[in-house]
Protein backbone atom coordinates (compact mmCIF):
# COMPACT_ATOMS: atom_id res chain seq x y z
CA UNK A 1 11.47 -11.10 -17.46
CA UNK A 2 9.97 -10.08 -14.13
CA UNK A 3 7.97 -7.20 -15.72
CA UNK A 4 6.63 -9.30 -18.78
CA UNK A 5 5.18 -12.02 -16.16
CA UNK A 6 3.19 -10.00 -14.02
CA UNK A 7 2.47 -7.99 -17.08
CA UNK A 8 0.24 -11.38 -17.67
CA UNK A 9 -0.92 -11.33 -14.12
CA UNK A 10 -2.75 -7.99 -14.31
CA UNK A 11 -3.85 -9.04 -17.98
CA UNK A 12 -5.84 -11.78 -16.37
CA UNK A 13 -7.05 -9.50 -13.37
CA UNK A 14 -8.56 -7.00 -16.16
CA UNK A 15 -9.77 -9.93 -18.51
CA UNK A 16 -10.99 -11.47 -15.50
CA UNK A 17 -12.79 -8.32 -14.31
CA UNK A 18 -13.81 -7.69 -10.40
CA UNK A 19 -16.10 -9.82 -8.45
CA UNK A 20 -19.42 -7.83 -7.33
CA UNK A 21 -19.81 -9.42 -3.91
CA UNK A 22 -16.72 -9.40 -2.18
CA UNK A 23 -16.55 -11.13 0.89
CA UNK A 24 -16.62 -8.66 3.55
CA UNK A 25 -13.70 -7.43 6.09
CA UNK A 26 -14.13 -8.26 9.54
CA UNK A 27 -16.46 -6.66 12.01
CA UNK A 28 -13.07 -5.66 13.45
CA UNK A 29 -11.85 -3.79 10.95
CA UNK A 30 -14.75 -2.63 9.11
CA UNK A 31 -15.99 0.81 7.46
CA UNK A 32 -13.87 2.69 4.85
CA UNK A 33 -16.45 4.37 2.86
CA UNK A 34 -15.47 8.05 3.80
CA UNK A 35 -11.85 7.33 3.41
CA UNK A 36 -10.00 9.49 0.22
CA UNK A 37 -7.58 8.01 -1.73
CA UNK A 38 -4.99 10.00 -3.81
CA UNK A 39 -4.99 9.29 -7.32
CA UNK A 40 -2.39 6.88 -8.76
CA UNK A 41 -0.34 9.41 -10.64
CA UNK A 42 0.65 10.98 -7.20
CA UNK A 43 2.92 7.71 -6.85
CA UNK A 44 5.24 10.11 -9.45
CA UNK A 45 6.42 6.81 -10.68
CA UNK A 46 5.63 4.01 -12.82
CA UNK A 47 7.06 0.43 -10.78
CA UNK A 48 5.76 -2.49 -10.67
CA UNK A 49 7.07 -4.05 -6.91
CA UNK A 50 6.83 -7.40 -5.74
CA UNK A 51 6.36 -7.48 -2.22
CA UNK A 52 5.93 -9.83 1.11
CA UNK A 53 3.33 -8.19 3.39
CA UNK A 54 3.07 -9.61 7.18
CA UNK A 55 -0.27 -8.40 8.98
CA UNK A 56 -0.26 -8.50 12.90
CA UNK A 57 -3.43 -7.53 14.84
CA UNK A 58 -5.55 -8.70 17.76
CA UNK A 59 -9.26 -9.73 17.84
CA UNK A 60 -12.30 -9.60 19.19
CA UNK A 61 -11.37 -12.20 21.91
CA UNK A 62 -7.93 -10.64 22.69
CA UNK A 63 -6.04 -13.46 20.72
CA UNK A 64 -2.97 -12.82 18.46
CA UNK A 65 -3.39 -13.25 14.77
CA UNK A 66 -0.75 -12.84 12.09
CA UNK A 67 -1.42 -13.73 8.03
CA UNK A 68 1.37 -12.99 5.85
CA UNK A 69 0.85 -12.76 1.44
CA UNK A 70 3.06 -12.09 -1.47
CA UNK A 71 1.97 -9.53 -3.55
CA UNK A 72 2.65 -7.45 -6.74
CA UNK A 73 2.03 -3.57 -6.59
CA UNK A 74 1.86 -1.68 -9.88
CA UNK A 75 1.15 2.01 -10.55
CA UNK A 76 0.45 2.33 -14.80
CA UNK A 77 -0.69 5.73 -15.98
CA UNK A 78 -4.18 6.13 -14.18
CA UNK A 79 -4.47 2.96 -12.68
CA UNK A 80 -2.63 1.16 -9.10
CA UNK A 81 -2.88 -2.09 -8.85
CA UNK A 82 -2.36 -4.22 -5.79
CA UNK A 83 -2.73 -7.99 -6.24
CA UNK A 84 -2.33 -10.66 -3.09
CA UNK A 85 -0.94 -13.99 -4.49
CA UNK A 86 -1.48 -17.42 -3.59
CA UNK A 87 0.91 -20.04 -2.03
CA UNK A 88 1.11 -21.12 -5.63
CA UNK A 89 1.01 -17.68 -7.16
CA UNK A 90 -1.78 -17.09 -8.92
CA UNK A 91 -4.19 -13.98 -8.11
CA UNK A 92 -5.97 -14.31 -4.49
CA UNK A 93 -7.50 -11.14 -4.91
CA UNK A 94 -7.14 -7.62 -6.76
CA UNK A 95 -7.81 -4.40 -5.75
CA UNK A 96 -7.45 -1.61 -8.22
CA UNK A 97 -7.92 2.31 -8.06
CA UNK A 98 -9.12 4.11 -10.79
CA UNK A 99 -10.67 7.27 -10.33
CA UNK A 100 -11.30 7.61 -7.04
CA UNK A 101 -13.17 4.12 -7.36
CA UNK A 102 -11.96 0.80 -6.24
CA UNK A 103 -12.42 -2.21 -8.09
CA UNK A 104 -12.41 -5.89 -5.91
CA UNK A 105 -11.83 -9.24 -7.06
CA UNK A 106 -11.29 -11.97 -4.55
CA UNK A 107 -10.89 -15.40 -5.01
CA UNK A 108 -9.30 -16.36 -1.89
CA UNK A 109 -12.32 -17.85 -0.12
CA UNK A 110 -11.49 -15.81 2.87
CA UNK A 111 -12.68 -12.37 3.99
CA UNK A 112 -10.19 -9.73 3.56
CA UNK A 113 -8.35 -8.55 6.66
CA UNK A 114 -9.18 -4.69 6.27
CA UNK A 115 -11.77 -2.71 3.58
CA UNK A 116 -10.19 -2.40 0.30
CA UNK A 117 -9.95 1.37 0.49
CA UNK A 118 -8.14 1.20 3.66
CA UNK A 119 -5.96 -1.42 2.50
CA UNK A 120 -5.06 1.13 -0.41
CA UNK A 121 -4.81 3.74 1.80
CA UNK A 122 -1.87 2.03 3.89
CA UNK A 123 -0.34 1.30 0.77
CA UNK A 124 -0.21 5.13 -0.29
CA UNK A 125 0.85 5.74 3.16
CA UNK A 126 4.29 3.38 2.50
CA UNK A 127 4.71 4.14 -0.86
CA UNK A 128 3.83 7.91 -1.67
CA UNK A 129 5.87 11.02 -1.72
CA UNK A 130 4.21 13.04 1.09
CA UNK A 131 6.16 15.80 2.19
CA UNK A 132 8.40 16.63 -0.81
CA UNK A 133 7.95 15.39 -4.61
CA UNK A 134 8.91 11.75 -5.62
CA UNK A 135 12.67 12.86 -6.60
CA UNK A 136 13.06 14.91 -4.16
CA UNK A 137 15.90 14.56 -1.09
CA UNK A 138 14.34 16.18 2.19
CA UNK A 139 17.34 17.97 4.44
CA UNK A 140 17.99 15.90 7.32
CA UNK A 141 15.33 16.51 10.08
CA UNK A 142 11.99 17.04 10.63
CA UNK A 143 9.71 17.94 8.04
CA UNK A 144 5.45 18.67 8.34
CA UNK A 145 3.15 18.88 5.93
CA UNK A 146 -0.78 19.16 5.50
CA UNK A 147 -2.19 16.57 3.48
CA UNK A 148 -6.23 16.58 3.84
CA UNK A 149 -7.17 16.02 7.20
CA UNK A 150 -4.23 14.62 8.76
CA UNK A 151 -1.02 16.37 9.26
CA UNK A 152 1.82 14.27 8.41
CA UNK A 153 5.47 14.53 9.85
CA UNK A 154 8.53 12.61 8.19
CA UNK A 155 12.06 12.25 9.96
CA UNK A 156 14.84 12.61 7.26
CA UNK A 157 18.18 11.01 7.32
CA UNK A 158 21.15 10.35 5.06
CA UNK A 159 18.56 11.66 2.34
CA UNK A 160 16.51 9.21 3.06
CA UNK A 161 12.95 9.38 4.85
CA UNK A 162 13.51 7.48 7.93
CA UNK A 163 10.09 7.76 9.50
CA UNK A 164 6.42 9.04 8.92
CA UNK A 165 3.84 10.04 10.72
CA UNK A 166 0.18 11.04 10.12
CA UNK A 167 -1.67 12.84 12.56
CA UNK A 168 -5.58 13.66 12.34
CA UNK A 169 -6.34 17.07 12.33
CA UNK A 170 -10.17 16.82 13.16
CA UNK A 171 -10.46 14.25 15.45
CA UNK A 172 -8.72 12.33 18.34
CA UNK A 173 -7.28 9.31 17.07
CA UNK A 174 -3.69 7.46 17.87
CA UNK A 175 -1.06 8.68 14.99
CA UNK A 176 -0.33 6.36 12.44
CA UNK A 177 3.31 5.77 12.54
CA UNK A 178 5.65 4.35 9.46
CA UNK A 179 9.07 3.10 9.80
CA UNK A 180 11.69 2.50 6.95
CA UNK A 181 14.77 0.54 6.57
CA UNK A 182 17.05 0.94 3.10
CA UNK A 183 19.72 -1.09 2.00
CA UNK A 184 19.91 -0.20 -1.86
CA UNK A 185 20.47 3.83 -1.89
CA UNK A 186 19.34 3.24 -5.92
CA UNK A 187 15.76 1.95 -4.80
CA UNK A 188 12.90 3.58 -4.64
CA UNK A 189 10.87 1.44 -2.44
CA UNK A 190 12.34 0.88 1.23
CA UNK A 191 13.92 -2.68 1.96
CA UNK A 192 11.16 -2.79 4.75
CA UNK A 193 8.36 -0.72 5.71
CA UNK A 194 6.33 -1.07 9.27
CA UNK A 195 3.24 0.49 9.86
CA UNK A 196 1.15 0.41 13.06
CA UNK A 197 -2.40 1.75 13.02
CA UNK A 198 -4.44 2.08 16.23
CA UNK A 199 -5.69 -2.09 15.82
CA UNK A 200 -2.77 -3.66 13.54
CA UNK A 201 0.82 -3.89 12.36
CA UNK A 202 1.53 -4.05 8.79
CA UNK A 203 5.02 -5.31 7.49
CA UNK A 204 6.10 -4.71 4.15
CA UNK A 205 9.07 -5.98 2.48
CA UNK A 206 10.05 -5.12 -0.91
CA UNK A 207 11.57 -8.18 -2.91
CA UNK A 208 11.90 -6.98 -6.19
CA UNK A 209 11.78 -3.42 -7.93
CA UNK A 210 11.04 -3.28 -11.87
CA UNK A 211 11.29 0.60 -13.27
CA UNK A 212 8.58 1.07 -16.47
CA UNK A 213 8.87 3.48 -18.81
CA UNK A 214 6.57 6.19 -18.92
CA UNK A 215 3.25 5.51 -21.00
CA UNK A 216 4.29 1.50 -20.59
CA UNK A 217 1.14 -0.07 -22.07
């Protein structure tokens, strides 16, 4: 049931198709044009996850700001999807990677928090198999690998990643630093994820998990 209704969700995003003048991010937060994405079929899974994400940072003026969304994450063949509901849940906005291009529709009537691609970005950074392959179980411990530009380091646990950590290799910049919490060892997404970036703190808690077969239309 859950899969066949947001089935009709992203049918309306692609019917709908992307809006060409999206409002813009903040000055804040702004600039993602040199940012890579890795393609969707890297997620080594095909899930559709319903989510609750909670976004802490501080602006301009030194003031606290939090804004907190459902949302539906899909990864289909070529395609992720990442859709931010409304209170009433229909689509707010849609951001979907194709080919190394992102596609933006936003009917929110706000700006978006952060530039679409880094908004994808962070999710890869949650959701993605970094170190090891999407089925595989890491050794307890530490574990480094060279992704790109940015070295990233996981902590393994209980065969589970505990913690990860991505580290620019070209410039100086403050790590990027993810933190997971599991309470269903059958999941594949993390009960929670936190991420803090140099400006912002991302919170991401997974409410539902639907597995799709391979080549799901």
């Amino acid at each position: 049931m859950f899969a066949r209704r947001f089935f009709a969700v992203f049918a309306l995003v692609t019917l709908a198709g992307c809006v060409s003048t999206p409002r813009e991010p903040p000055a804040l937060f702004a600039g993602d044009a040199d940012i890579v994405l890795r393609a969707p079929e890297e997620l080594g899974r095909t899930v559709v996850w319903r989510q609750r994400v909670t976004a802490s940072w501080t602006d301009a003026a030194g003031a606290s700001k939090e804004r907190s969304f459902d949302a539906v994450l899909q990864r289909l063949g070529d395609t992720l999807t990442l859709i931010g509901l409304s209170p009433m849940g229909s689509v707010g906005f849609a951001l979907t990677l194709r080919d190394g291009d992102v596609d933006v529709r936003n009917d929110t009537g706000q700006e978006l928090l952060l530039p679409p691609r880094r908004v994808l970005r962070d999710v890869q950074r949650v959701t993605y198999p970094w170190v090891a392959g999407a089925d595989h179980v890491l050794a307890d411990g530490l574990h480094v690998r060279d992704v790109g530009d940015e070295r990233v380091v996981e902590v393994w646990a209980s065969g589970r990643v505990r913690e990860r950590r991505f580290v620019s290799l070209g410039r100086e910049t403050s790590a990027v630093v993810v933190t997971f919490e599991w309470d269903d060892a059958s999941t594949w997404a993390p009960a929670r994820a936190v991420l803090v970036g140099e400006r912002y703190r991302l919170t991401v808690e997974t409410l539902e998990e639907t597995r799709l077969p391979d080549g799901a239309p």
